[in-house]
C-alpha atoms as a PDB file:
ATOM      1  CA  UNK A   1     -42.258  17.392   1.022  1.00  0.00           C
ATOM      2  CA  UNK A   2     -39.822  17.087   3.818  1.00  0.00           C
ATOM      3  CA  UNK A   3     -40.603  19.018   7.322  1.00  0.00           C
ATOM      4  CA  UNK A   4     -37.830  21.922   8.083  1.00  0.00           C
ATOM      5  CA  UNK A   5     -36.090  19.416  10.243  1.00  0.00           C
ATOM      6  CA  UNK A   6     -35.668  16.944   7.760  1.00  0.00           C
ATOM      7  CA  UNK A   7     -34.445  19.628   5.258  1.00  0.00           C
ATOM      8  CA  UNK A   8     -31.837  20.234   7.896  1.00  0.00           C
ATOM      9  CA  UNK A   9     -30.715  16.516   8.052  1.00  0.00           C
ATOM     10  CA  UNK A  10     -30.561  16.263   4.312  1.00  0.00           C
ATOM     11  CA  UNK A  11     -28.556  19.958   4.492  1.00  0.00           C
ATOM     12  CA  UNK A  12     -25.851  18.523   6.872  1.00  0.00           C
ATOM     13  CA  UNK A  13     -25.826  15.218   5.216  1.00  0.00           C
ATOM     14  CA  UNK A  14     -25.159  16.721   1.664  1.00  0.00           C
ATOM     15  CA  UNK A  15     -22.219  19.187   3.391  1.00  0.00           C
ATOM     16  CA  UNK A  16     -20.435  15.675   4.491  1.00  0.00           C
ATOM     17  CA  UNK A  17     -21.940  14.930   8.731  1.00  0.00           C
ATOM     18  CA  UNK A  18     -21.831  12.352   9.752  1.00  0.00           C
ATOM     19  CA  UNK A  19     -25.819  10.768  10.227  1.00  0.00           C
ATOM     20  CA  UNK A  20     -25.642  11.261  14.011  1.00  0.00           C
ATOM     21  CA  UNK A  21     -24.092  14.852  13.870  1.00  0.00           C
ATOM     22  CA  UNK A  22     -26.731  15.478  11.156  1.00  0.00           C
ATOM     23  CA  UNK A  23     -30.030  14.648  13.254  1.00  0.00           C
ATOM     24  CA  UNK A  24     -28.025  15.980  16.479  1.00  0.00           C
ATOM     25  CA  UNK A  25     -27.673  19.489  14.732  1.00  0.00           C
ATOM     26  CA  UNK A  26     -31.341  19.116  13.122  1.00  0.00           C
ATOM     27  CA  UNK A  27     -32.577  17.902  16.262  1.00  0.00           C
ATOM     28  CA  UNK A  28     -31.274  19.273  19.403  1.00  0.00           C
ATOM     29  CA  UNK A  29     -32.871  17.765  21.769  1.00  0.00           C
ATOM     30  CA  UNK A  30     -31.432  14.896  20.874  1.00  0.00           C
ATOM     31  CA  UNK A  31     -28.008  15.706  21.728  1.00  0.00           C
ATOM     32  CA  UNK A  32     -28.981  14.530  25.233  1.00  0.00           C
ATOM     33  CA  UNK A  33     -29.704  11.164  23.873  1.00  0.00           C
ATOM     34  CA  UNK A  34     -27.442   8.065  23.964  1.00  0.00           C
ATOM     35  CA  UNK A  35     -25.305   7.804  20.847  1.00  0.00           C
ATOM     36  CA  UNK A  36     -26.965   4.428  20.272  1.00  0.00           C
ATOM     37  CA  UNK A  37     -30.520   5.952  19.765  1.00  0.00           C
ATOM     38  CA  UNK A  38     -29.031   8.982  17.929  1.00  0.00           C
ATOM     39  CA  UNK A  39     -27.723   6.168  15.216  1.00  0.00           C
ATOM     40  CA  UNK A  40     -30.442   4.248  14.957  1.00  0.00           C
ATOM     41  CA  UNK A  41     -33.126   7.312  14.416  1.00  0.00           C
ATOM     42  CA  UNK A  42     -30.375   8.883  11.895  1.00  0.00           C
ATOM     43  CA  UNK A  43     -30.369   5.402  10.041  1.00  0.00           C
ATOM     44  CA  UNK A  44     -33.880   4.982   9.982  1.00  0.00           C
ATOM     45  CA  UNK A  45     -34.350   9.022   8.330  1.00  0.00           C
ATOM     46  CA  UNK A  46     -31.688   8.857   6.126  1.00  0.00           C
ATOM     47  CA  UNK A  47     -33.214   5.769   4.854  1.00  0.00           C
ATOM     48  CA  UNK A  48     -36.263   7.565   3.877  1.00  0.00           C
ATOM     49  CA  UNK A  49     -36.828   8.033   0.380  1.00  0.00           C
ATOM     50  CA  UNK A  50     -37.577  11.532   0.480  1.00  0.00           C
ATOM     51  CA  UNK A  51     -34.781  12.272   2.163  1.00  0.00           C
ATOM     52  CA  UNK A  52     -32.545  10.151   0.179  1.00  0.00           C
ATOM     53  CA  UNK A  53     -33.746  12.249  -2.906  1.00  0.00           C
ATOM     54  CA  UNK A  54     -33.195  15.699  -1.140  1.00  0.00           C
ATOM     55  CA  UNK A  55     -29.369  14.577  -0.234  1.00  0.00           C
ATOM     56  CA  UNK A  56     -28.942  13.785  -3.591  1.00  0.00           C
ATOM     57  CA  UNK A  57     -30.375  17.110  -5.095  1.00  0.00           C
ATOM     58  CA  UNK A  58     -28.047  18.907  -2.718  1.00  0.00           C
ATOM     59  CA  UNK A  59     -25.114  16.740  -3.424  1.00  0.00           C
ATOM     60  CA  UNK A  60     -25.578  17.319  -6.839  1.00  0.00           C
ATOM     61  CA  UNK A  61     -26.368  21.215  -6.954  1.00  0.00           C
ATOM     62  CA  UNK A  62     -22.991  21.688  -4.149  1.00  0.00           C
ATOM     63  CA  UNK A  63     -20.936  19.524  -7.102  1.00  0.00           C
ATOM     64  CA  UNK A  64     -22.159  21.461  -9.806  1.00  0.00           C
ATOM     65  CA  UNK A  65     -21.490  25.115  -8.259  1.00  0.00           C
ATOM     66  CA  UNK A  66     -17.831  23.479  -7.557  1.00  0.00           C
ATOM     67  CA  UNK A  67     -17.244  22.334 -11.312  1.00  0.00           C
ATOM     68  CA  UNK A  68     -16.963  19.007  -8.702  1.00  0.00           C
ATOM     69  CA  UNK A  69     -17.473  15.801 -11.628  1.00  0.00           C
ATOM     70  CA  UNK A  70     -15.286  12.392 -12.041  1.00  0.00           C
ATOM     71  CA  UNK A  71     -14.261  13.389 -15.085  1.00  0.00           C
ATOM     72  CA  UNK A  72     -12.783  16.851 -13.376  1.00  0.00           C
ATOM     73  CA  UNK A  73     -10.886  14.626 -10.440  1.00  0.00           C
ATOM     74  CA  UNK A  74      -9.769  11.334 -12.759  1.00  0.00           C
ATOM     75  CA  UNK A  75      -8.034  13.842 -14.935  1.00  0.00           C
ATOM     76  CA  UNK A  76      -6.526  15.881 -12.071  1.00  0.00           C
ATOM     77  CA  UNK A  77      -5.196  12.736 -10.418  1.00  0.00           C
ATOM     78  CA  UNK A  78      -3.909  11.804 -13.974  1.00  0.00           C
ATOM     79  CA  UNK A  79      -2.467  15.262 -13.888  1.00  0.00           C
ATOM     80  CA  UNK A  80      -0.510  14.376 -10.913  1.00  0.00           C
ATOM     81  CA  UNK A  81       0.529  10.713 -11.004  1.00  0.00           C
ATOM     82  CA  UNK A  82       2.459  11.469 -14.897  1.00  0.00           C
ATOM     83  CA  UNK A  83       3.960  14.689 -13.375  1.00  0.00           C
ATOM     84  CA  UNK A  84       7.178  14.911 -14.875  1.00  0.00           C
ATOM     85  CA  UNK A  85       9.399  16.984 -12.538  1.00  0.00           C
ATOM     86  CA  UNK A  86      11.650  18.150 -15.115  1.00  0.00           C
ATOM     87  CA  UNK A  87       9.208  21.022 -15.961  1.00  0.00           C
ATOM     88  CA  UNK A  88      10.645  22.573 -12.980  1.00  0.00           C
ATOM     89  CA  UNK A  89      13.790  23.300 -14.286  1.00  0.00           C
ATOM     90  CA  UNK A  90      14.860  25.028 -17.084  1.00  0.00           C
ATOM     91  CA  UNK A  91      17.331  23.502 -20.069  1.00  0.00           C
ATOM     92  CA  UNK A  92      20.560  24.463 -17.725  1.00  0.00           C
ATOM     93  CA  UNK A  93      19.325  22.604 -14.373  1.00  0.00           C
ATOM     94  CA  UNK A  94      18.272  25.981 -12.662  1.00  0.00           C
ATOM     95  CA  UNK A  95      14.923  26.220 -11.282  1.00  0.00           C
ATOM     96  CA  UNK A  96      11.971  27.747 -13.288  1.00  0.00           C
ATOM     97  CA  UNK A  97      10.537  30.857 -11.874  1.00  0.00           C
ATOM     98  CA  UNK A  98       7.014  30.326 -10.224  1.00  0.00           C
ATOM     99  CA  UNK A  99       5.406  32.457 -12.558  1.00  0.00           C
ATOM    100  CA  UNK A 100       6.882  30.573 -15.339  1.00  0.00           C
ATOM    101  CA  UNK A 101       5.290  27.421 -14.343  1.00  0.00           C
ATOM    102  CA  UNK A 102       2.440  25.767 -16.729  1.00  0.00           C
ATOM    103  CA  UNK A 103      -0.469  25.232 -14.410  1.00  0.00           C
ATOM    104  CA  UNK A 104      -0.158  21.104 -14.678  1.00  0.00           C
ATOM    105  CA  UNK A 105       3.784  21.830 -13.222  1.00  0.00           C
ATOM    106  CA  UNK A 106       2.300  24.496 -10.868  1.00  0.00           C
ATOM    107  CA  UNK A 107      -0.854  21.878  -9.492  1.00  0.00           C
ATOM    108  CA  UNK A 108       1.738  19.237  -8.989  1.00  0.00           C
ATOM    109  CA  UNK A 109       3.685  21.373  -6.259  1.00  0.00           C
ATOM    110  CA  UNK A 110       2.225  20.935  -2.850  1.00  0.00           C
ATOM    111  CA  UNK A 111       4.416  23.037  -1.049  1.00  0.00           C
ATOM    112  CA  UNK A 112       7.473  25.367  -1.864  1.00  0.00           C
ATOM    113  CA  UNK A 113       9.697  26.886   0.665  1.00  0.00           C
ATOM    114  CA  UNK A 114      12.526  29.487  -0.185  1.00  0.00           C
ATOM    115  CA  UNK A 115      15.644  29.084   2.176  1.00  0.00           C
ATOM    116  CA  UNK A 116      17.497  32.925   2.072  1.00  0.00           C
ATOM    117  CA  UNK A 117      21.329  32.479   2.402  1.00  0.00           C
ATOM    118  CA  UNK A 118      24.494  34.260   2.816  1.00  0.00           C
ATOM    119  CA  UNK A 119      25.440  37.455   4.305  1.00  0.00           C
ATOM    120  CA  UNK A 120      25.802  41.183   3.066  1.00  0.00           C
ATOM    121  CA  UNK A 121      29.419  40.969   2.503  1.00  0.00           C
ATOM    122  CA  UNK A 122      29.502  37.860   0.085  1.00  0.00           C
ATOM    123  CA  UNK A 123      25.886  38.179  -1.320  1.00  0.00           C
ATOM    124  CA  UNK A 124      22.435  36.933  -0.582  1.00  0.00           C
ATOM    125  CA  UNK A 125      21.050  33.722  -2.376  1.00  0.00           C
ATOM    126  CA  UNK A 126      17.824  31.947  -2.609  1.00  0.00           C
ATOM    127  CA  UNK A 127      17.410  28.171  -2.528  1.00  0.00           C
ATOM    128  CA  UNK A 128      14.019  26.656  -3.470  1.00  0.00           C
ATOM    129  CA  UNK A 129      12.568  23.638  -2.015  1.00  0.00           C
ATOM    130  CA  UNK A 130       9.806  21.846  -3.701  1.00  0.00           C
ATOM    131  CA  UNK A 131       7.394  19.808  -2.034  1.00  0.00           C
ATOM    132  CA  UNK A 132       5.562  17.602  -5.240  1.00  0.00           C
ATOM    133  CA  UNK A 133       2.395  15.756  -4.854  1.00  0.00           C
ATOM    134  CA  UNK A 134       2.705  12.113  -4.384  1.00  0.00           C
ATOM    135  CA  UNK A 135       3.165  10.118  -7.404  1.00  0.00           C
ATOM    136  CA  UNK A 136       2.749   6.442  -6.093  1.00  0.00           C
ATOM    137  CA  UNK A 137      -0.037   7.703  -4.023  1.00  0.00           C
ATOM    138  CA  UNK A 138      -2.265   9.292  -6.834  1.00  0.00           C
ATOM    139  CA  UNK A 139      -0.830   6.703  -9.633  1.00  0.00           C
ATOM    140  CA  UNK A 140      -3.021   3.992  -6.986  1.00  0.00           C
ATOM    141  CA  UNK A 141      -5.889   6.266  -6.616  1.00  0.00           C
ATOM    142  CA  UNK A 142      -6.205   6.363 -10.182  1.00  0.00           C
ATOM    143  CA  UNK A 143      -5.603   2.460 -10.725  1.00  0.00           C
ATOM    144  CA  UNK A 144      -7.940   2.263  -8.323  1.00  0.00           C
ATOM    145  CA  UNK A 145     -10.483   4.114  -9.766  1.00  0.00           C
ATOM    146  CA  UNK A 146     -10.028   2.061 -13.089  1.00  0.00           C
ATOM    147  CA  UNK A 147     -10.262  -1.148 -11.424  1.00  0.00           C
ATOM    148  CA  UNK A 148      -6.753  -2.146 -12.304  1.00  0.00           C
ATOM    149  CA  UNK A 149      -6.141  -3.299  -8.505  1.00  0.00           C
ATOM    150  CA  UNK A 150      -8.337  -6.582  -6.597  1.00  0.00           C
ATOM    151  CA  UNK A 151      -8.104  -6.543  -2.896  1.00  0.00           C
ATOM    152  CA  UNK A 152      -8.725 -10.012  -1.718  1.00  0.00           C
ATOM    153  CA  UNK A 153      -9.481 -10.537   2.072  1.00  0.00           C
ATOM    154  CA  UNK A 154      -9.342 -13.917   3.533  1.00  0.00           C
ATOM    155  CA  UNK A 155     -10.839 -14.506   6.774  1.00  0.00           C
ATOM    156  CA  UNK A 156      -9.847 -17.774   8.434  1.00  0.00           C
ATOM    157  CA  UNK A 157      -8.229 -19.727   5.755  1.00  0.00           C
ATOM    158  CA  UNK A 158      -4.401 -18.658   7.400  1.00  0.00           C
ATOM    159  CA  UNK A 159      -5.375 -18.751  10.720  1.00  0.00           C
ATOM    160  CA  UNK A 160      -5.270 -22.765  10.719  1.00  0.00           C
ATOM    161  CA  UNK A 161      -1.998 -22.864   8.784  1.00  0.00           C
ATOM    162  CA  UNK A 162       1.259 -23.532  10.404  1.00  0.00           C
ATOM    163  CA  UNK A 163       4.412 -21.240   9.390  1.00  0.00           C
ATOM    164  CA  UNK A 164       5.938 -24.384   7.466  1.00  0.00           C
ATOM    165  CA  UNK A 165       2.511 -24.543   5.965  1.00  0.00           C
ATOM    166  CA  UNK A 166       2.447 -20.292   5.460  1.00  0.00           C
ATOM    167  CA  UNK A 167       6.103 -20.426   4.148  1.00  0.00           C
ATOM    168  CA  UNK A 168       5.151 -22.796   1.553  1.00  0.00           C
ATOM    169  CA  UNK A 169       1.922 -21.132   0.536  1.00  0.00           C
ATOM    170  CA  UNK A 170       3.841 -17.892  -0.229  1.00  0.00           C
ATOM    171  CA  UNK A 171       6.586 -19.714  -1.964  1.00  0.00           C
ATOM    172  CA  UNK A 172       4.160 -20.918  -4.546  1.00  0.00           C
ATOM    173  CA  UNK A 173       2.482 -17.555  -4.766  1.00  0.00           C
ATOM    174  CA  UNK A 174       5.850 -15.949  -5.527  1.00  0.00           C
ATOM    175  CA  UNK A 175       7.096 -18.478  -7.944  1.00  0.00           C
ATOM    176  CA  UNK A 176       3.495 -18.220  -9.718  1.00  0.00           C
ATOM    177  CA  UNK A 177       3.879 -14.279  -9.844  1.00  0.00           C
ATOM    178  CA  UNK A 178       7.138 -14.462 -11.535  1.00  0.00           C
ATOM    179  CA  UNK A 179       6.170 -16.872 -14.035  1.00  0.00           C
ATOM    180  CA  UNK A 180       3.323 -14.739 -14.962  1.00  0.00           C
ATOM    181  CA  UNK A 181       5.457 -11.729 -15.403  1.00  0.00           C
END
């Protein structure tokens, strides 16, 4: 059974703090602490089991009440990064009205602003400007969440290369990533 200050650490831990805003809210005194000693007794409690456990049940209740799974975010990323934005536009090349938008079309607009022109004496027109989710940038979100993409980090190995030595290095990479293709 956690104490009521430790439910309060788990609380603001579940809702996304930080561990040293967490203790610093379930703790006040400690706000007068150094941030070094605020981290380290954060660390320590949110290493403790118990704790551990109670973030998790509130993680998981908060994800529930939101409908919040993978599944739901994998297939609204998918959602985003095939968006096709022909479904904007009807057969002629005008623009669909809003309310005649499926809801994929309507989740892939971020942002729409409507631009009034003209003048009483020769009319007043609309022009629509849609502002779409990015493609590229939730196409690698969702790569990424498949594992499609390696990120390789090498510490050192360049550093004692010379730029002859560097040219020649990415030469070979390039020449071995078109033969692959």
């Amino acid at each position: 059974m956690l104490t009521p200050r430790q439910e309060a650490f788990a609380a603001g831990l579940a809702q996304g703090l930080t561990q040293a805003a967490a203790y610093r809210e379930a703790y006040p005194k400690s706000r007068t602490w150094k941030d070094a000693s605020v981290r380290e007794q954060a660390h320590r409690l949110a290493a403790n089991p118990d704790v551990c456990l109670r973030v998790n049940e509130l993680s998981a209740k908060a994800a529930a009440a939101n409908e919040v799974t993978v599944e739901r975010v994998v297939a609204e990323l998918a959602r985003l990064a095939f968006f096709d934005v022909r479904r904007l536009v009807n057969e002629d090349g005008s623009p669909r009205k809003l309310t005649e938008l499926d809801d994929d079309t309507a989740r892939a607009v971020a942002g729409l602003d409507v631009v009034r022109i003209g003048n009483a004496d020769a009319g007043v027109g609309e022009v629509l400007k849609f502002k779409l989710a990015d493609k590229g940038a939730n196409l690698e979100r969702l790569g990424r969440h498949l594992a499609m993409f390696k990120d390789v980090v090498m510490v050192g190995a360049f550093d004692r290369m010379t730029d002859d030595e560097l040219a020649a290095r990415r030469d070979a990479l390039l020449a071995r990533g078109k033969g692959a293709a």
